[in-house]
C-alpha atoms as a PDB file:
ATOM      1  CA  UNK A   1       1.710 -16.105 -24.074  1.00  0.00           C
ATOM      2  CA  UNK A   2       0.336 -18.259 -21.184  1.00  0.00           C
ATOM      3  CA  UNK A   3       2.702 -18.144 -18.066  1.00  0.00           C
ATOM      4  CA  UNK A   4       0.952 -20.574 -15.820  1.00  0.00           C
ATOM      5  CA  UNK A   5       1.029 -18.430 -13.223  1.00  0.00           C
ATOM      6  CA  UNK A   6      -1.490 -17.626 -10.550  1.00  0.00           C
ATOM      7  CA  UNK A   7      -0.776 -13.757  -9.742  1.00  0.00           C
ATOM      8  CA  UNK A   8       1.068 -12.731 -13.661  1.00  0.00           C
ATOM      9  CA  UNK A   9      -0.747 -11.806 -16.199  1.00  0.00           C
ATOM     10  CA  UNK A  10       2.013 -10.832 -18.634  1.00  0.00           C
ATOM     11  CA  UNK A  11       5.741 -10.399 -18.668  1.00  0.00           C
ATOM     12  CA  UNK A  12       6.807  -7.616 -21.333  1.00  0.00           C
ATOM     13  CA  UNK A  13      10.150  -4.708 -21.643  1.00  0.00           C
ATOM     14  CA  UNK A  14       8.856  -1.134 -22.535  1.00  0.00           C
ATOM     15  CA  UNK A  15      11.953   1.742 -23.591  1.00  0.00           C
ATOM     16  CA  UNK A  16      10.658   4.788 -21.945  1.00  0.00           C
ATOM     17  CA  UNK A  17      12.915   6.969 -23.349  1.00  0.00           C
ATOM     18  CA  UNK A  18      15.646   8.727 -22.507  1.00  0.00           C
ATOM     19  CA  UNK A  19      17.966   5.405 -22.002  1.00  0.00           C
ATOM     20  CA  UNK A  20      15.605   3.870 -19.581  1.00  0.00           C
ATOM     21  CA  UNK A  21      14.371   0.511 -20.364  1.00  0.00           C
ATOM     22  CA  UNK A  22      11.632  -0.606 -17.795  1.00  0.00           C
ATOM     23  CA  UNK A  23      10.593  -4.536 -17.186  1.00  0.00           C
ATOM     24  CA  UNK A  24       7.095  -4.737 -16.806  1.00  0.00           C
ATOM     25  CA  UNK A  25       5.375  -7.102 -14.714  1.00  0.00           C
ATOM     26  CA  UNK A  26       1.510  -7.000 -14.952  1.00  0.00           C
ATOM     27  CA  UNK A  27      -0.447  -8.811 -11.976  1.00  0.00           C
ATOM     28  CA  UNK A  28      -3.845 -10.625 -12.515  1.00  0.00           C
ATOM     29  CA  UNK A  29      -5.219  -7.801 -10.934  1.00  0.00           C
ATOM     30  CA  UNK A  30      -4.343  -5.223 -13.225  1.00  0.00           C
ATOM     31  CA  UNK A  31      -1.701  -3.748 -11.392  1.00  0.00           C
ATOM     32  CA  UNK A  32       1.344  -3.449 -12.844  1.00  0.00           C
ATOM     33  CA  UNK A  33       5.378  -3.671 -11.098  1.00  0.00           C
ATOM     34  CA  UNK A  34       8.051  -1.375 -13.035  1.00  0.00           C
ATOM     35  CA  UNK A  35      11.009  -3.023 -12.627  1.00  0.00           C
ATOM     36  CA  UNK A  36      14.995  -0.890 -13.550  1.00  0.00           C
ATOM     37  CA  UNK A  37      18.617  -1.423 -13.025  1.00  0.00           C
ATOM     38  CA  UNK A  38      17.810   0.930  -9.672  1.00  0.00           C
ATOM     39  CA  UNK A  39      14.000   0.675  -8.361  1.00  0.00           C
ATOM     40  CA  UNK A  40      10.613  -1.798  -8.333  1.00  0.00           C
ATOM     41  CA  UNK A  41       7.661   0.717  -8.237  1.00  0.00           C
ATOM     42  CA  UNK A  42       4.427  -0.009  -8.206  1.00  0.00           C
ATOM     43  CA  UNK A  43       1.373   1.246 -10.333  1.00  0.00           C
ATOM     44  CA  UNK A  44      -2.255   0.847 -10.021  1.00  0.00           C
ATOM     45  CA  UNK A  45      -2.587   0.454 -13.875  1.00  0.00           C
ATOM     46  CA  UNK A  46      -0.486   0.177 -17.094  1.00  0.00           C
ATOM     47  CA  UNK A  47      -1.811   4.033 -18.042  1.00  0.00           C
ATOM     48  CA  UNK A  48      -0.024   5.009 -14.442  1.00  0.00           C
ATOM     49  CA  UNK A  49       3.263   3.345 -15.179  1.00  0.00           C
ATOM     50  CA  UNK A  50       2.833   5.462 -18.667  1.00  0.00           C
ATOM     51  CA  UNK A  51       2.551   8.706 -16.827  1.00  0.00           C
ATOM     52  CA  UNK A  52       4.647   7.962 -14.060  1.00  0.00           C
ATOM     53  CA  UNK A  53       1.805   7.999 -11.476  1.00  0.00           C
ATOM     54  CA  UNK A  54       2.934   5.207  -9.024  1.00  0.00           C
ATOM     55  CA  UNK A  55       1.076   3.946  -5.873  1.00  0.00           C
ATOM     56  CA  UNK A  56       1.977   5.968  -3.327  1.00  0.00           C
ATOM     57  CA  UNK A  57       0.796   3.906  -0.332  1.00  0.00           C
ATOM     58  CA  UNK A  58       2.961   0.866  -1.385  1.00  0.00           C
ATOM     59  CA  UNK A  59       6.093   3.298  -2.736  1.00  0.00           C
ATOM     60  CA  UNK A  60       9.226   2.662  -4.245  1.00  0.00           C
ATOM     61  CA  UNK A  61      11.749  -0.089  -3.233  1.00  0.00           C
ATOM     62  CA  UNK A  62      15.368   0.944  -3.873  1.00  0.00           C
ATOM     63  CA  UNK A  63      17.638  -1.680  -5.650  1.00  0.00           C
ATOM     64  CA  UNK A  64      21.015   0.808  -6.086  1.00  0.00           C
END
């Protein structure tokens, strides 16, 4: 689906399990922002977001 956006790539929901539903936002760049009910984290790739490796220089901002 074409956004018409200049920095999104794609726009997408992924159920990691375990009751937690993740809203993906995927940046032209590659990277990727997880987005729950309590934290936006961001991940240098969709594999990282997978695994749960997030960028650790940018961190995690706290939304509860």
């Amino acid at each position: 689906m074409e956004l018409g956006t200049e920095y999104i790539r794609s726009v997408s929901s992924w159920d990691s399990g375990g009751g937690i539903t993740v809203d993906i936002v995927e940046l032209s760049d590659g990277r990727v922002l997880g987005i729950t009910d309590e934290s936006v984290v961001l991940y240098p790739n969709m594999e990282a977001l997978e695994s749960g490796e997030s960028d650790d220089a940018a961190g995690v901002i706290a939304l509860a």
